[in-house]
C-alpha atoms as a PDB file:
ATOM      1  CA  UNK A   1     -16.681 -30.716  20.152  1.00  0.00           C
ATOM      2  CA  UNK A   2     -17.639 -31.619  16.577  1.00  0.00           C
ATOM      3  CA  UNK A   3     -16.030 -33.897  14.538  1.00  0.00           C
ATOM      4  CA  UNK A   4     -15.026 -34.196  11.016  1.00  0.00           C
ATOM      5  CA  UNK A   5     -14.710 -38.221   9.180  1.00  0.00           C
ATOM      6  CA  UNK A   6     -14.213 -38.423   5.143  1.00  0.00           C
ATOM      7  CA  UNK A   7     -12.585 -41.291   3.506  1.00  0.00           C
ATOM      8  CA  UNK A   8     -13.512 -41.931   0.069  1.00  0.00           C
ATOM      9  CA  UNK A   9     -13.835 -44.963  -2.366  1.00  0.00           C
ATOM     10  CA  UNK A  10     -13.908 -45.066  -6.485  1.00  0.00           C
ATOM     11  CA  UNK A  11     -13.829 -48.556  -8.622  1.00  0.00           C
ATOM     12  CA  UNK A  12     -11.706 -49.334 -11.358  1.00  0.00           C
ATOM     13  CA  UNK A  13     -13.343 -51.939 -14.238  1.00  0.00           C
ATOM     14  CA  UNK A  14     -14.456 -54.882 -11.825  1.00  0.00           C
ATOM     15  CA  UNK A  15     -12.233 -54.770  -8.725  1.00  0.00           C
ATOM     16  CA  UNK A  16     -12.948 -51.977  -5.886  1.00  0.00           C
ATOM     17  CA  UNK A  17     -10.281 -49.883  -5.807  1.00  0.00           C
ATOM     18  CA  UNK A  18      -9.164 -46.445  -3.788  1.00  0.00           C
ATOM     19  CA  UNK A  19      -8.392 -43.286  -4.405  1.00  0.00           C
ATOM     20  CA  UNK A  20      -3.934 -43.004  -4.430  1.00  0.00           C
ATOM     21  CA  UNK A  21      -1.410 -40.548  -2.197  1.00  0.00           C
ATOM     22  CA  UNK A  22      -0.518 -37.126  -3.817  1.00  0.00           C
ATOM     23  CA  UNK A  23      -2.446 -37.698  -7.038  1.00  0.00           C
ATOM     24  CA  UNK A  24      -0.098 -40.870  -8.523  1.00  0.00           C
ATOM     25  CA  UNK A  25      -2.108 -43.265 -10.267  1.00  0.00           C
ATOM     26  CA  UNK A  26      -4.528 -44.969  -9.278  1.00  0.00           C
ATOM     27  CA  UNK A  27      -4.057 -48.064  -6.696  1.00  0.00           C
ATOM     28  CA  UNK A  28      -5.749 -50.923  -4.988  1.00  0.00           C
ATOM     29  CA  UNK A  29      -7.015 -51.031  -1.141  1.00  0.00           C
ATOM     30  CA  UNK A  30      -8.212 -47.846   0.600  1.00  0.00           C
ATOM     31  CA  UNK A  31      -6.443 -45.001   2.524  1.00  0.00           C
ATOM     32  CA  UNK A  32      -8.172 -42.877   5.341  1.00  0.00           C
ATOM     33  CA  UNK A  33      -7.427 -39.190   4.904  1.00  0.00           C
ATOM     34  CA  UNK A  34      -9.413 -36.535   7.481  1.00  0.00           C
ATOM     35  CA  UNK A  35      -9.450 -33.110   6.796  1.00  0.00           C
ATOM     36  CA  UNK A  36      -9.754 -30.474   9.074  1.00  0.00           C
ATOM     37  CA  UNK A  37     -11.869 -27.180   9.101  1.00  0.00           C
ATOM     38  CA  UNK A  38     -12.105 -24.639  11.598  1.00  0.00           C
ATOM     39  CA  UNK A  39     -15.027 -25.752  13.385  1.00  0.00           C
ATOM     40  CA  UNK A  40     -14.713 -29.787  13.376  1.00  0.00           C
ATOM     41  CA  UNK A  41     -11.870 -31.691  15.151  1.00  0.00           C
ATOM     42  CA  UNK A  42     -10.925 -34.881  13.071  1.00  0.00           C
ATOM     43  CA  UNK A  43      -9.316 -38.513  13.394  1.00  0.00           C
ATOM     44  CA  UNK A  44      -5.564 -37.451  13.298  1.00  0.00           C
ATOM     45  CA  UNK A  45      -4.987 -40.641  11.605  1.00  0.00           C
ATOM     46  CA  UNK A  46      -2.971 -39.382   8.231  1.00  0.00           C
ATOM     47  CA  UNK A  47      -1.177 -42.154   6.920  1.00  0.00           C
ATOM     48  CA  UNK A  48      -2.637 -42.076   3.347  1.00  0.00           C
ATOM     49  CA  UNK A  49      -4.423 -39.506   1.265  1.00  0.00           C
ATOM     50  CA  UNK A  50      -7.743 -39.894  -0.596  1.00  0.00           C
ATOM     51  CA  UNK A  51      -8.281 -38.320  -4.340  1.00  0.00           C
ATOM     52  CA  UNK A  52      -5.289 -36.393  -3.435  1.00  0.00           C
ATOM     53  CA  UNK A  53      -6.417 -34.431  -0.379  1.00  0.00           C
ATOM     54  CA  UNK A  54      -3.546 -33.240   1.846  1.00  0.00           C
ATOM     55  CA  UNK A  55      -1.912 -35.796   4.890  1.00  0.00           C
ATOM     56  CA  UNK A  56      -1.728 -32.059   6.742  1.00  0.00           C
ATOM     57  CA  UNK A  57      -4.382 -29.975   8.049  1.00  0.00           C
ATOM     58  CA  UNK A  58      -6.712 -28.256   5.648  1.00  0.00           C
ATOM     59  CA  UNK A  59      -4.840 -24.582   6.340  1.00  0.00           C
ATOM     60  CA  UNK A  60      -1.719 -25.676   4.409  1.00  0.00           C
ATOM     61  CA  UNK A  61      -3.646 -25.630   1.496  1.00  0.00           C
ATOM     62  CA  UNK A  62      -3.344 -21.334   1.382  1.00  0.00           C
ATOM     63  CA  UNK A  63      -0.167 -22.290  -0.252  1.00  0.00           C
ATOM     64  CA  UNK A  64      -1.387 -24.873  -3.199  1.00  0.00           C
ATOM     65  CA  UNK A  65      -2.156 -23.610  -6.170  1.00  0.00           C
ATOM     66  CA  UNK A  66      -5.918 -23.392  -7.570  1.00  0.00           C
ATOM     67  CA  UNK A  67      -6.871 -25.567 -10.124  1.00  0.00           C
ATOM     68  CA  UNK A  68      -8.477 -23.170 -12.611  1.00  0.00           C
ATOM     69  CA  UNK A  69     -10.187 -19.898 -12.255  1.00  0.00           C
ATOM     70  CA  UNK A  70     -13.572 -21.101 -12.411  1.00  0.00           C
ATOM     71  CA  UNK A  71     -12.322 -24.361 -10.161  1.00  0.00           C
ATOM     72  CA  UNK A  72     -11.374 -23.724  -6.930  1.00  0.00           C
ATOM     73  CA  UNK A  73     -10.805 -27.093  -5.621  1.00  0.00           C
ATOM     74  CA  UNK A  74      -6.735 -27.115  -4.968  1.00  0.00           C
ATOM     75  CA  UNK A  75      -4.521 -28.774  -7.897  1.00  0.00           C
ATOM     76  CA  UNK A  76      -3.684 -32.130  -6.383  1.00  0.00           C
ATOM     77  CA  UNK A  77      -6.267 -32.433  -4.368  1.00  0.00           C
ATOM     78  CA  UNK A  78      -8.639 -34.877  -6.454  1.00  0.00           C
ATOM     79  CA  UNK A  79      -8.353 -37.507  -8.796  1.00  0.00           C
ATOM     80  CA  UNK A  80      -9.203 -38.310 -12.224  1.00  0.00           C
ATOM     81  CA  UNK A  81     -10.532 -41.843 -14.179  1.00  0.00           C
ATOM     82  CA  UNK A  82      -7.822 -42.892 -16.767  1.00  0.00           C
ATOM     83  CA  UNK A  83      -9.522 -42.805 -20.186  1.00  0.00           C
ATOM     84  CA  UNK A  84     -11.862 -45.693 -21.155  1.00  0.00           C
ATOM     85  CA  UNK A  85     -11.039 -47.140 -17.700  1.00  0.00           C
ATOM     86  CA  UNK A  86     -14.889 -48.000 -16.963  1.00  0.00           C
ATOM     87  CA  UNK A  87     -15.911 -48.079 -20.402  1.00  0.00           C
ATOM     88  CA  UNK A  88     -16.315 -52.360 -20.405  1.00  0.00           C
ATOM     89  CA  UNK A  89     -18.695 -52.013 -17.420  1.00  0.00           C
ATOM     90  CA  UNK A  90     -22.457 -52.320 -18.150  1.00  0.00           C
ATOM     91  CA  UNK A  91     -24.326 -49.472 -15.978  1.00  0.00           C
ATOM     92  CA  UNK A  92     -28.058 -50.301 -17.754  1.00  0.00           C
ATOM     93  CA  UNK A  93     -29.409 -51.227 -14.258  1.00  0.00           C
ATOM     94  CA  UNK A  94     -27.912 -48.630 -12.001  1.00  0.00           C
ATOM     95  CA  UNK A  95     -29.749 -46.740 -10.067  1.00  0.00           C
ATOM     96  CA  UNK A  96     -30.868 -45.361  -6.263  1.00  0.00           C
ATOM     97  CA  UNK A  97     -33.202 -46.113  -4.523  1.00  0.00           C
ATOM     98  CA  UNK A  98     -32.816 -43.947  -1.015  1.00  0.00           C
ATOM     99  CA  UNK A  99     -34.484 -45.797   1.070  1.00  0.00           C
ATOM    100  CA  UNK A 100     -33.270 -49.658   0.012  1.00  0.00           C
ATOM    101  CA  UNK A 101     -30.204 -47.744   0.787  1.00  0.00           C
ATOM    102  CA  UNK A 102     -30.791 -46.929   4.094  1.00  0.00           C
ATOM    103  CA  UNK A 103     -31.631 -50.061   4.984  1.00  0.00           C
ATOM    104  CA  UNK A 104     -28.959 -51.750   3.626  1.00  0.00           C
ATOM    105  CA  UNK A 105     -26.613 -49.373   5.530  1.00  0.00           C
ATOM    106  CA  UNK A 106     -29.400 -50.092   8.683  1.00  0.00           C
ATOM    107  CA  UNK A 107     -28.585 -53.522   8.109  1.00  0.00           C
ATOM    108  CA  UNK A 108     -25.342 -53.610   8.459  1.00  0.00           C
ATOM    109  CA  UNK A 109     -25.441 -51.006  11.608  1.00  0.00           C
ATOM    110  CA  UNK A 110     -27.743 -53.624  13.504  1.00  0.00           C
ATOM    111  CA  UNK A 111     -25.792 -56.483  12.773  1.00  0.00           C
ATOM    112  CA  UNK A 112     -23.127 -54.787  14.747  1.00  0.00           C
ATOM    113  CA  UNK A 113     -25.355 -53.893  17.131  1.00  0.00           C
ATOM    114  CA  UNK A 114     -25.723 -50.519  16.808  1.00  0.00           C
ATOM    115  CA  UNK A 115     -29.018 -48.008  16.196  1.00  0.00           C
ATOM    116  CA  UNK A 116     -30.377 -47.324  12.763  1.00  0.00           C
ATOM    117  CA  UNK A 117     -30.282 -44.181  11.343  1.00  0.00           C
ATOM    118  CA  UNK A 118     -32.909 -41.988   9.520  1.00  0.00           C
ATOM    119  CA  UNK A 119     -32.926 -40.734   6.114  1.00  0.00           C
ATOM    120  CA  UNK A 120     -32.212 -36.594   6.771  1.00  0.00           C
ATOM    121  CA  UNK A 121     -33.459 -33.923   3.913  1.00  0.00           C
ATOM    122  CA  UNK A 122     -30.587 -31.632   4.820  1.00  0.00           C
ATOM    123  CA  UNK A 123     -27.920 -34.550   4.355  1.00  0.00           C
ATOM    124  CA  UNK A 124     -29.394 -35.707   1.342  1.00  0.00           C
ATOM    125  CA  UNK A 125     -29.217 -32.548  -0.656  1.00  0.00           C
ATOM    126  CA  UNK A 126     -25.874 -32.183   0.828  1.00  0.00           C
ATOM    127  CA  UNK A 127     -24.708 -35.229  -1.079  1.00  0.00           C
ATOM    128  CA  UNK A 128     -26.745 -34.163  -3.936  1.00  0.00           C
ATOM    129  CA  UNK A 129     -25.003 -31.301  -4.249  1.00  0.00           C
ATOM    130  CA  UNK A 130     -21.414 -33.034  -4.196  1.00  0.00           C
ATOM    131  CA  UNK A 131     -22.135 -36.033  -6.452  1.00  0.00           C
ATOM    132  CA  UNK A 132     -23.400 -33.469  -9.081  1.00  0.00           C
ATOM    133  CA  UNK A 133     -20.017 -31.293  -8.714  1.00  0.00           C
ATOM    134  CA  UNK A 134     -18.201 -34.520  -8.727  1.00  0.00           C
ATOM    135  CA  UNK A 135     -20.175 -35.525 -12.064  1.00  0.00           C
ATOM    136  CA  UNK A 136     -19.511 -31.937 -13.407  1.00  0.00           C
ATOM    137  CA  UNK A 137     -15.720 -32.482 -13.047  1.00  0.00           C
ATOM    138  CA  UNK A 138     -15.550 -36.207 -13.648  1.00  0.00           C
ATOM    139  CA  UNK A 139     -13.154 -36.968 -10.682  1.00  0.00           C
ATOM    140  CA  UNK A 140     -13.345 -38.022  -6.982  1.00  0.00           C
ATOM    141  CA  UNK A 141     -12.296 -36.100  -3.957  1.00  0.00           C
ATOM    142  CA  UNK A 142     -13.863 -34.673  -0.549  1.00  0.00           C
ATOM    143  CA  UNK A 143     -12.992 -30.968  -1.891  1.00  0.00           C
ATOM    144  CA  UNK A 144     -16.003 -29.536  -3.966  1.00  0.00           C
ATOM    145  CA  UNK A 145     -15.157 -27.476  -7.168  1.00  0.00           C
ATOM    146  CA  UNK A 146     -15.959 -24.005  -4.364  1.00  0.00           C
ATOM    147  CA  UNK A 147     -12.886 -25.500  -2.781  1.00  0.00           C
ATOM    148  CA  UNK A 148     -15.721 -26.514   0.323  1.00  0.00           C
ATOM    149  CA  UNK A 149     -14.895 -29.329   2.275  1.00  0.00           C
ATOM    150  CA  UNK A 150     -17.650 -31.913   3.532  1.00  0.00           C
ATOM    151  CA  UNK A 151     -18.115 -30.085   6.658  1.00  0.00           C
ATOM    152  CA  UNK A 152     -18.979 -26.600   4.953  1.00  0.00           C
ATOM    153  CA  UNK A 153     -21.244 -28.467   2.691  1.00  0.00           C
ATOM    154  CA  UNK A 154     -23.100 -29.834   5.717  1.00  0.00           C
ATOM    155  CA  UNK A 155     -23.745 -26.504   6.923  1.00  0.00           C
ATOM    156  CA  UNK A 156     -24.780 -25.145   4.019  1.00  0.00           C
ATOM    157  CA  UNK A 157     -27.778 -27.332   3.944  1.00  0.00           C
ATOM    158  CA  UNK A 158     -28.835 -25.894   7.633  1.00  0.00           C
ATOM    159  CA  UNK A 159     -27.616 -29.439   9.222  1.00  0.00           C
ATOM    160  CA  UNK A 160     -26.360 -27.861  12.712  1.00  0.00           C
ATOM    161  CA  UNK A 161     -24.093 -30.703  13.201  1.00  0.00           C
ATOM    162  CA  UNK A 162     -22.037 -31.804  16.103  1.00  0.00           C
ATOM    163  CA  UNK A 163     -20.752 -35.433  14.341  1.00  0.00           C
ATOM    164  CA  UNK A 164     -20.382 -35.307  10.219  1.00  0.00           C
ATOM    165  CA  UNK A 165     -19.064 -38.010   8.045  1.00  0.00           C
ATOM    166  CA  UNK A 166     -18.496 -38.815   4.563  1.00  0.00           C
ATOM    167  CA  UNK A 167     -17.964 -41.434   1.858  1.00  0.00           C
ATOM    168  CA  UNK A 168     -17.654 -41.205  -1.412  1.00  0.00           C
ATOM    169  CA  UNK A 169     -17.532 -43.725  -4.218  1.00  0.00           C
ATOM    170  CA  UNK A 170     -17.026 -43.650  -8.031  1.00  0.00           C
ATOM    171  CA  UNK A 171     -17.443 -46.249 -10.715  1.00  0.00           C
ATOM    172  CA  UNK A 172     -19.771 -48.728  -8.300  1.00  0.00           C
ATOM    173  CA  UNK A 173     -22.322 -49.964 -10.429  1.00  0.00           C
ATOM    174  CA  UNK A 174     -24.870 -50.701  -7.457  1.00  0.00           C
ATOM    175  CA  UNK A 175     -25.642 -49.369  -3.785  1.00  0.00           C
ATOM    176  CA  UNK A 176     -24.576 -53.370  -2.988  1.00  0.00           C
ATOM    177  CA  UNK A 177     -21.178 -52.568  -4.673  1.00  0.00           C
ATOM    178  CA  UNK A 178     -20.402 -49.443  -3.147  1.00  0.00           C
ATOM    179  CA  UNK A 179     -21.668 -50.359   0.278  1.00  0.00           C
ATOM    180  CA  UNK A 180     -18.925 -53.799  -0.370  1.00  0.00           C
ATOM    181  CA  UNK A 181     -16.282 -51.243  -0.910  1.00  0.00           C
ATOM    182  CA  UNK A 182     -16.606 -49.227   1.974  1.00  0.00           C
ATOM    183  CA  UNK A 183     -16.730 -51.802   4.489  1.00  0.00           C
ATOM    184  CA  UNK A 184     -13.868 -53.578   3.088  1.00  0.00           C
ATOM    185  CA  UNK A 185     -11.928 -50.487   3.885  1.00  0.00           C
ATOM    186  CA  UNK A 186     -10.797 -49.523   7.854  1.00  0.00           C
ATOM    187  CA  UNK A 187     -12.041 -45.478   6.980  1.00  0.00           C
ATOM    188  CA  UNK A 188     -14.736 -45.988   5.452  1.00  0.00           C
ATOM    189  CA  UNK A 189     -16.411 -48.817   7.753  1.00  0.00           C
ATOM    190  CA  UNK A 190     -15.215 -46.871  10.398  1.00  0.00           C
ATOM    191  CA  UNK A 191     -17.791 -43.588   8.849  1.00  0.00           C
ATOM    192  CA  UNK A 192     -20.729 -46.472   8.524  1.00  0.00           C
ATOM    193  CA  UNK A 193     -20.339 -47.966  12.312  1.00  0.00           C
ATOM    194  CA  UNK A 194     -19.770 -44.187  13.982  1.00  0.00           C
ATOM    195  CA  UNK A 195     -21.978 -45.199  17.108  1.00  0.00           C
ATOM    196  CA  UNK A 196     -23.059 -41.197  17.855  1.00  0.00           C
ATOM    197  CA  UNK A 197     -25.275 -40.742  14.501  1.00  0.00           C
ATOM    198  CA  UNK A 198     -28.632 -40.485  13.722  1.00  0.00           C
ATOM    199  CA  UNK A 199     -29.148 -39.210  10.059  1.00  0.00           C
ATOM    200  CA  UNK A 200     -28.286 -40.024   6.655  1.00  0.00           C
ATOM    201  CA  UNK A 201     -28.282 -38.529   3.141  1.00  0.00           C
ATOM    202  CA  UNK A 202     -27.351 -40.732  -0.035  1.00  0.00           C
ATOM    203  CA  UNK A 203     -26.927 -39.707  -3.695  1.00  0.00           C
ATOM    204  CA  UNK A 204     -25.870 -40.631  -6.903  1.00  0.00           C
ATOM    205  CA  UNK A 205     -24.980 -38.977  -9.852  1.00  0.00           C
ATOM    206  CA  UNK A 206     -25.039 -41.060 -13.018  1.00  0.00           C
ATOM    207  CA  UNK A 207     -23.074 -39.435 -16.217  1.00  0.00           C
ATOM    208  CA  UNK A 208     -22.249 -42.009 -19.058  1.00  0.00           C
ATOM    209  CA  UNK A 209     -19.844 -38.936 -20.608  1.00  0.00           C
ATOM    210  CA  UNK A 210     -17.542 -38.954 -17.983  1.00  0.00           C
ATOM    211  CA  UNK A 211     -14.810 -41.976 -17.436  1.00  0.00           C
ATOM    212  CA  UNK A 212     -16.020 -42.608 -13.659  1.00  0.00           C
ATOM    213  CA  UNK A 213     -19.625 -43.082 -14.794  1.00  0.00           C
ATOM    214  CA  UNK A 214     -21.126 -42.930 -11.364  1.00  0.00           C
ATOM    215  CA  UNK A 215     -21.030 -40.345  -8.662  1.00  0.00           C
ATOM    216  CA  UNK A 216     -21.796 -41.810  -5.201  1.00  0.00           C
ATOM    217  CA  UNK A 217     -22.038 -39.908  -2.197  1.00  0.00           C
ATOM    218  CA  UNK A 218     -22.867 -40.816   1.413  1.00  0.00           C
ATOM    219  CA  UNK A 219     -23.512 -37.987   4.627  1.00  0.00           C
ATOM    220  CA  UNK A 220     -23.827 -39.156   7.880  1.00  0.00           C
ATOM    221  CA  UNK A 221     -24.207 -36.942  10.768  1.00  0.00           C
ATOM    222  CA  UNK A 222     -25.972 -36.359  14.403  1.00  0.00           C
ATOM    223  CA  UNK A 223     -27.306 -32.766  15.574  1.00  0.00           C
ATOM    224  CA  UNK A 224     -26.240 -30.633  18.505  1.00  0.00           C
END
């Protein structure tokens, strides 16, 4: 059975903040929202929704209406920065560096006890590829612009995967920052301590046009 993980995590001027339910504005603290796809079972847990995605099942979204013709990511299923929300923060020094981020996620697995994992090509362009769509849009959500979810994505890059997780992050202005935010939060820490994984791809996607500034992306996932 293959399974399906995707919180997600944006930040808001200084603070660490998380994405809101049904596209209000934006709130403090996290929410855990899974989505499912037809060939990935998923944490059932759907108290809160992330960047807008759905608190059902993925096939309810037949019925939501599409963003814009050349957009297929469902209307209400992301969310955007409020103007000039970011615009104090000083991004000068940002950057990634994939494998300091690896083993600052390693670090963290081993201090919990559990294996490290192994910086995967496939996963990496993977989040690549949804950090730039994120960038392109200038908002945060699991869905990409195709109206994929992370699981399609996954497969796309020929990662035959039996486990997949993912976490994304806007606004953080440092893999330190990000990493902070998602293990303050009970989905995303959850993604970073899955015990069944053995690869990892990381990206960011740095845009000073956009409000959210930075694009973070993290894939986890083990093979069949």
């Amino acid at each position: 059975m293959s399974r399906l993980l995707v919180p997600c995590a944006l930040s808001i001027a200084l603070a660490v903040a998380g994405c809101s339910i049904g596209g209000a504005s934006l709130s403090s603290g996290f929410a855990q929202s899974p989505l499912v796809s037809k060939t990935a079972a998923v944490d059932t847990d759907t108290r809160g929704a992330l960047g807008g995605d759905p608190q059902s099942s993925r096939k309810s979204n037949s019925n939501l209406k599409l963003a814009r013709a050349d957009d297929k990511a469902p209307a209400g299923q992301y969310e955007k920065a409020p103007a000039g929300a970011l615009s104090d923060r000083d991004y000068g020094a940002t950057k990634l560096d994939a494998e300091q981020a690896r083993d600052v996620v390693n670090a963290y697995r081993q201090s919990k006890g559990l294996k490290p994992l192994k910086l995967n090509a496939a996963l990496t362009e993977a989040a690549k590829a949804h950090s730039r769509d994120l960038a392109k849009w200038d908002r945060i959500s699991h869905y990409g612009s195709d109206g994929s979810n992370p699981w399609d994505r996954v497969k796309r890059s020929g990662y035959n995967a039996k486990v997949a997780a993912e976490n994304v992050g806007t606004g953080q202005a440092s893999i330190v920052e990000v990493m902070k935010g998602w293990q303050e939060s009970a989905g995303h820490n959850k993604n970073l301590l899955l015990g069944d994984v053995e690869h990892m791809g990381i990206a960011l996607v740095q845009d000073p046009k956009t409000e959210f500034k930075t694009f973070w992306t993290l894939v986890i996932g083990a093979p069949l």
